[in-house]
C-alpha atoms as a PDB file:
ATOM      1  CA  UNK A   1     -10.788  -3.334 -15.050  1.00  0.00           C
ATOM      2  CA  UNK A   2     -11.258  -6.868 -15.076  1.00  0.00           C
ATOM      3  CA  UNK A   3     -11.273  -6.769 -11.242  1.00  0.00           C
ATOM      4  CA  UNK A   4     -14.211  -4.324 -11.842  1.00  0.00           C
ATOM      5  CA  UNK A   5     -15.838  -6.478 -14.380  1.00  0.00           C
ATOM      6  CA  UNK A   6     -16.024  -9.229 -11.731  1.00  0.00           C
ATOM      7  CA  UNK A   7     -17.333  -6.701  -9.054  1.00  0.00           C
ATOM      8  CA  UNK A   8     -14.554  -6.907  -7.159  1.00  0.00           C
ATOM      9  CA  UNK A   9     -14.452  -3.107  -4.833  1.00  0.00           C
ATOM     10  CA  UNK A  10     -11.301  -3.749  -2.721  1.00  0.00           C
ATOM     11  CA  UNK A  11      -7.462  -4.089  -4.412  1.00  0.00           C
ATOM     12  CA  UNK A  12      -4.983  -5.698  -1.731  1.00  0.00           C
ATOM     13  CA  UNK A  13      -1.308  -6.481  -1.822  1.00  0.00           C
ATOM     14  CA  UNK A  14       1.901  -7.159   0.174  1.00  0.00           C
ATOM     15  CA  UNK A  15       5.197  -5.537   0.115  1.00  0.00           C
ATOM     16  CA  UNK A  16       8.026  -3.632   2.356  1.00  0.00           C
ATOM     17  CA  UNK A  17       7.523  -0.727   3.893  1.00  0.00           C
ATOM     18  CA  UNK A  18       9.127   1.648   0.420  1.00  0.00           C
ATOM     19  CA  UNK A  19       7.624  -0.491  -1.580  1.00  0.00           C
ATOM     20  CA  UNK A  20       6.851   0.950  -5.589  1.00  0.00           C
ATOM     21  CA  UNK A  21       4.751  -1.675  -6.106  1.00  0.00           C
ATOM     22  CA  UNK A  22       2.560  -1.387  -3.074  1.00  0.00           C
ATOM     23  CA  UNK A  23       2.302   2.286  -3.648  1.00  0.00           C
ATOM     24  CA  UNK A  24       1.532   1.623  -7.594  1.00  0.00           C
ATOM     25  CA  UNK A  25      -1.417  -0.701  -6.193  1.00  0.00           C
ATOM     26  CA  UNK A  26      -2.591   2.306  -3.923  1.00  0.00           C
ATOM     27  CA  UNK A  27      -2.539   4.623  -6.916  1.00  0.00           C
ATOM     28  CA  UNK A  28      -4.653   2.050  -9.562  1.00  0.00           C
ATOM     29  CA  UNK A  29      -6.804   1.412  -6.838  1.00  0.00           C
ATOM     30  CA  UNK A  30      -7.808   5.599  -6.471  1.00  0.00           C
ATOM     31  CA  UNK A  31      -8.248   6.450  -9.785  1.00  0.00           C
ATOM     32  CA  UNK A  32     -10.566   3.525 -10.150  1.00  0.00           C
ATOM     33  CA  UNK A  33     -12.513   4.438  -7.514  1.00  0.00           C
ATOM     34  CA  UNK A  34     -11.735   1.054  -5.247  1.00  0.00           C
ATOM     35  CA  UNK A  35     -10.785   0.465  -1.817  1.00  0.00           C
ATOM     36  CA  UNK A  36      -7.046  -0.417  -1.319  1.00  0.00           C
ATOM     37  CA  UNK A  37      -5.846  -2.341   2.089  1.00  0.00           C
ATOM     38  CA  UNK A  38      -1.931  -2.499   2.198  1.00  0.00           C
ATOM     39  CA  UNK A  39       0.192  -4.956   4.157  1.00  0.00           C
ATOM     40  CA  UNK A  40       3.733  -3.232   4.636  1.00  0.00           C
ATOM     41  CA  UNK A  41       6.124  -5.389   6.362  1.00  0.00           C
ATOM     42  CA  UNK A  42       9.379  -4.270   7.538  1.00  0.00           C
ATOM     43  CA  UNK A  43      12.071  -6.117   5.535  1.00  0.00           C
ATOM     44  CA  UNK A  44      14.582  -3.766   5.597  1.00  0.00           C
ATOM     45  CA  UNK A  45      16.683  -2.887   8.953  1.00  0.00           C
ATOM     46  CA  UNK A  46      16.809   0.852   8.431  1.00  0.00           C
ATOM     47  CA  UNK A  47      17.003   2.787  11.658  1.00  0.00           C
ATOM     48  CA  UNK A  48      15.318   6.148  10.513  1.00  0.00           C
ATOM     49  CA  UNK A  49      12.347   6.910  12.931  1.00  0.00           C
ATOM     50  CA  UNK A  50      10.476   8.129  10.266  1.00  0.00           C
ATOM     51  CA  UNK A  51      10.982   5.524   8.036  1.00  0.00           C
ATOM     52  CA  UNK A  52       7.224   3.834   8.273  1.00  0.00           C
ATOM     53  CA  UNK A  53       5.685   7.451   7.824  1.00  0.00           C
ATOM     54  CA  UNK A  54       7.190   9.008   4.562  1.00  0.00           C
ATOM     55  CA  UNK A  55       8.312   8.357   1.173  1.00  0.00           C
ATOM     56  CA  UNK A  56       6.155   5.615  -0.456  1.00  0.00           C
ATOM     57  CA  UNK A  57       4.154   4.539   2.260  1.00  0.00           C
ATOM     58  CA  UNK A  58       3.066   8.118   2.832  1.00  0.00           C
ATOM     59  CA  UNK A  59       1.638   8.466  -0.409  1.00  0.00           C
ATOM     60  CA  UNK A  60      -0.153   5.232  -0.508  1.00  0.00           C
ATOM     61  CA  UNK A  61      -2.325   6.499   2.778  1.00  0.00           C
ATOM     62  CA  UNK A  62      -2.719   9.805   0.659  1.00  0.00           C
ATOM     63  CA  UNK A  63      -3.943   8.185  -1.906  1.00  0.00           C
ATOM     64  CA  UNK A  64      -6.532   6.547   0.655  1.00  0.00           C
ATOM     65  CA  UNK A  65      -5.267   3.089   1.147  1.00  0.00           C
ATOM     66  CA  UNK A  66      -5.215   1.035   4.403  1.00  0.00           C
ATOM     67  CA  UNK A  67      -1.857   0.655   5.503  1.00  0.00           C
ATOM     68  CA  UNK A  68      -0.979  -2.114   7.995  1.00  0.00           C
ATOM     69  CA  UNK A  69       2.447  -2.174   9.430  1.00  0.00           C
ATOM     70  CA  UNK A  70       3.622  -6.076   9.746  1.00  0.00           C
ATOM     71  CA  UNK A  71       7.015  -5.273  12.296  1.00  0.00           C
ATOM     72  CA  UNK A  72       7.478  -9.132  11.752  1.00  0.00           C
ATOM     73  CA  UNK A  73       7.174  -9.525   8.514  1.00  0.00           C
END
């Protein structure tokens, strides 16, 4: 709410691709009615092919964030 008080409309963050806190950001970010852009970089060497589609990162874009994949990162 202070973000809100300030006028801000947009929450952004960083974190891995699983990340809790990234998804917590997503979540704050709906039921406050802002916009949420995600940066999800790929810290961990996990060899799943789904890995960048489910799990945490699949319920921040449910919950209507902006995910961008950083491979690099």
């Amino acid at each position: 709410p202070g973000a809100l008080a300030q006028g801000c409309d947009t929450l952004v963050s960083i974190g891995g691709i699983q990340s809790n806190q990234t998804r917590q950001v997503a979540a704050v970010a709906a039921h406050l009615g802002m916009k949420c852009e995600l940066v999800q970089e790929n810290w961990v060497n996990y060899s799943d092919a789904v890995y960048d589609r489910v799990g945490n990162i699949q319920m921040s874009r449910i919950l209507g964030a902006d995910v961008r994949l950083e491979p690099d990162g």
